[in-house]
Protein backbone atom coordinates (compact mmCIF):
# COMPACT_ATOMS: atom_id res chain seq x y z
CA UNK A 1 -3.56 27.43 -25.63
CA UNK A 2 -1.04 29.59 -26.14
CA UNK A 3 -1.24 32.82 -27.05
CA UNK A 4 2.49 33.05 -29.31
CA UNK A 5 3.90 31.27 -31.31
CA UNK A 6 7.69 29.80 -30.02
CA UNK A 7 9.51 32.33 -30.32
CA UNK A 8 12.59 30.40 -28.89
CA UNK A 9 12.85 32.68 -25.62
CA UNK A 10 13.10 30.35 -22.13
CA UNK A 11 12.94 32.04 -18.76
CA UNK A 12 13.84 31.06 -15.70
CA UNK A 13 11.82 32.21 -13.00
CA UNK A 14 14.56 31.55 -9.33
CA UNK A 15 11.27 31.05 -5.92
CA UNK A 16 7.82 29.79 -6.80
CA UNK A 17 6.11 30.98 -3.95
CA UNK A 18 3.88 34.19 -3.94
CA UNK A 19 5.15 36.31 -6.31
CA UNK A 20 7.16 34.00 -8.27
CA UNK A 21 4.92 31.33 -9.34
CA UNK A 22 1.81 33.25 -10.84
CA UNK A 23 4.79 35.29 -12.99
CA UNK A 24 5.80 32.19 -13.72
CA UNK A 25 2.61 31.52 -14.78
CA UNK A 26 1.67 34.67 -16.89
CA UNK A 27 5.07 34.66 -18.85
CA UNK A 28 4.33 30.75 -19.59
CA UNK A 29 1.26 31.57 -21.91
CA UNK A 30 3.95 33.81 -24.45
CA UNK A 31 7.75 31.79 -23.30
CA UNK A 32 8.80 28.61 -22.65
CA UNK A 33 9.24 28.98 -18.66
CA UNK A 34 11.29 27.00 -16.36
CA UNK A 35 10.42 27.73 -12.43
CA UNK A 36 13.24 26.74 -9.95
CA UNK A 37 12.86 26.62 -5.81
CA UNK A 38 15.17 24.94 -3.27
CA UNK A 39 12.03 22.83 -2.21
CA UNK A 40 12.45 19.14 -4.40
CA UNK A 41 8.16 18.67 -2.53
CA UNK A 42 6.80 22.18 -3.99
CA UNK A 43 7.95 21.45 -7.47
CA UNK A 44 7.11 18.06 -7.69
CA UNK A 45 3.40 19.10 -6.85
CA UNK A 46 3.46 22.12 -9.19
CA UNK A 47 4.57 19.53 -12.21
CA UNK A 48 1.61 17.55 -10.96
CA UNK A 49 -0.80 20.47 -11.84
CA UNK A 50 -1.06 21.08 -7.73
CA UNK A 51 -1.61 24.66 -7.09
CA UNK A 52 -0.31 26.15 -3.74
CA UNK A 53 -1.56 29.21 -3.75
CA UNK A 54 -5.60 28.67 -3.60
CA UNK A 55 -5.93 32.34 -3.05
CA UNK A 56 -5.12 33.60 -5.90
CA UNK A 57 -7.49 33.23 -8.84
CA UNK A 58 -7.09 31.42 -11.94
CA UNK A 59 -3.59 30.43 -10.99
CA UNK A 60 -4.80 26.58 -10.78
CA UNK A 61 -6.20 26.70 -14.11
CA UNK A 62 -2.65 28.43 -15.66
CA UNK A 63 -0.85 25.92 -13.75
CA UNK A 64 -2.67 23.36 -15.58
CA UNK A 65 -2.37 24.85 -19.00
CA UNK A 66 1.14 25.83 -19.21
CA UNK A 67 2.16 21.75 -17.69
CA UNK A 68 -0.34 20.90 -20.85
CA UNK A 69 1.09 23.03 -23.42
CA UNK A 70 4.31 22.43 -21.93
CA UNK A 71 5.09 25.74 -21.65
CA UNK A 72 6.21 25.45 -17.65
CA UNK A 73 7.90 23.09 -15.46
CA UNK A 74 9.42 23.18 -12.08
CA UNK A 75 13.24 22.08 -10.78
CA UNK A 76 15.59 21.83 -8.43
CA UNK A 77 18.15 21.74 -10.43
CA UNK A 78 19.91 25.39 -10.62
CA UNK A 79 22.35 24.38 -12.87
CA UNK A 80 19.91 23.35 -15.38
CA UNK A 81 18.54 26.71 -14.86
CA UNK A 82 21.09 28.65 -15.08
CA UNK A 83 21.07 28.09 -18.90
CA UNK A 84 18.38 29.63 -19.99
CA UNK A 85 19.03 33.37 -20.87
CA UNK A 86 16.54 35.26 -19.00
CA UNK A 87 15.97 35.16 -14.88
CA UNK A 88 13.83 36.52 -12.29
CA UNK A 89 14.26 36.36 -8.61
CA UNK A 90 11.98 36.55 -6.12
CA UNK A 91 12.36 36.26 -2.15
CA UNK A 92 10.11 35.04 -0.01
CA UNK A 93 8.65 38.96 0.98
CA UNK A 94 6.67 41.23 -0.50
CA UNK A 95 8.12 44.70 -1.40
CA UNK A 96 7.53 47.67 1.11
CA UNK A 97 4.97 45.24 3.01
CA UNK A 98 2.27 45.35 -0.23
CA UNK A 99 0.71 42.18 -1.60
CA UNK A 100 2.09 41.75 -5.03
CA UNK A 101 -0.66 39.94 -7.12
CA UNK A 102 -1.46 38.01 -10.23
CA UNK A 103 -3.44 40.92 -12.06
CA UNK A 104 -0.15 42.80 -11.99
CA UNK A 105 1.71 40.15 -13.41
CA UNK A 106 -0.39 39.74 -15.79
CA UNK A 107 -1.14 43.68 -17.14
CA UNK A 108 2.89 43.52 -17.22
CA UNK A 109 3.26 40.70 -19.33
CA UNK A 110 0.77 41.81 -21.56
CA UNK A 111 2.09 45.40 -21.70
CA UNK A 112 5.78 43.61 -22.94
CA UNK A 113 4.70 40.83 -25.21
């Protein structure tokens, strides 16, 4: 269920691994979210509802919503990406060595809806 109506934003979100995906995630219950990696396996999984990250909770059940409401989807395909107005990138480390986690994605999502 999503919690806006359309309101004709689409985001792309560039790495779905740690930090990526569950932002990804959180933006995907107010935007229409597009999540791109260089790995074809990781997004084929994650548009199968397959959750990488079992350690972070409720991300499974987001996953599944936002593939439902067809909110999110995962590519390959930069150049496909690369249309949509607003991006995020995220590398494959953490900043300064601290875990960055869904909570905080969330509370900054909420705080910018």
């Amino acid at each position: 269920m999503n919690k806006m109506k359309d309101t004709g934003i689409k985001i792309a979100v560039y790495g779905q691994g740690k930090m990526g995906l569950p932002l990804a995630q959180v933006m995907a219950q107010y935007y229409k979210v597009i999540g791109v990696d260089i790995n074809k396996n990781l997004t084929e999984n994650l548009n199968k509802g397959i959750n990488p990250i079992k350690d972070e909770p409720g991300l499974g059940e987001l996953l599944a919503q936002n593939l439902k409401s067809k909110n999110y989807e995962a590519t390959t395909d930069f150049s496909y990406a690369a249309q949509f107005k607003y991006s995020y990138n995220f590398g494959s480390h953490a900043y300064k060595g601290k875990q960055t986690g869904f909570n905080n994605c969330q509370k900054c999502c909420k705080r910018y809806k």
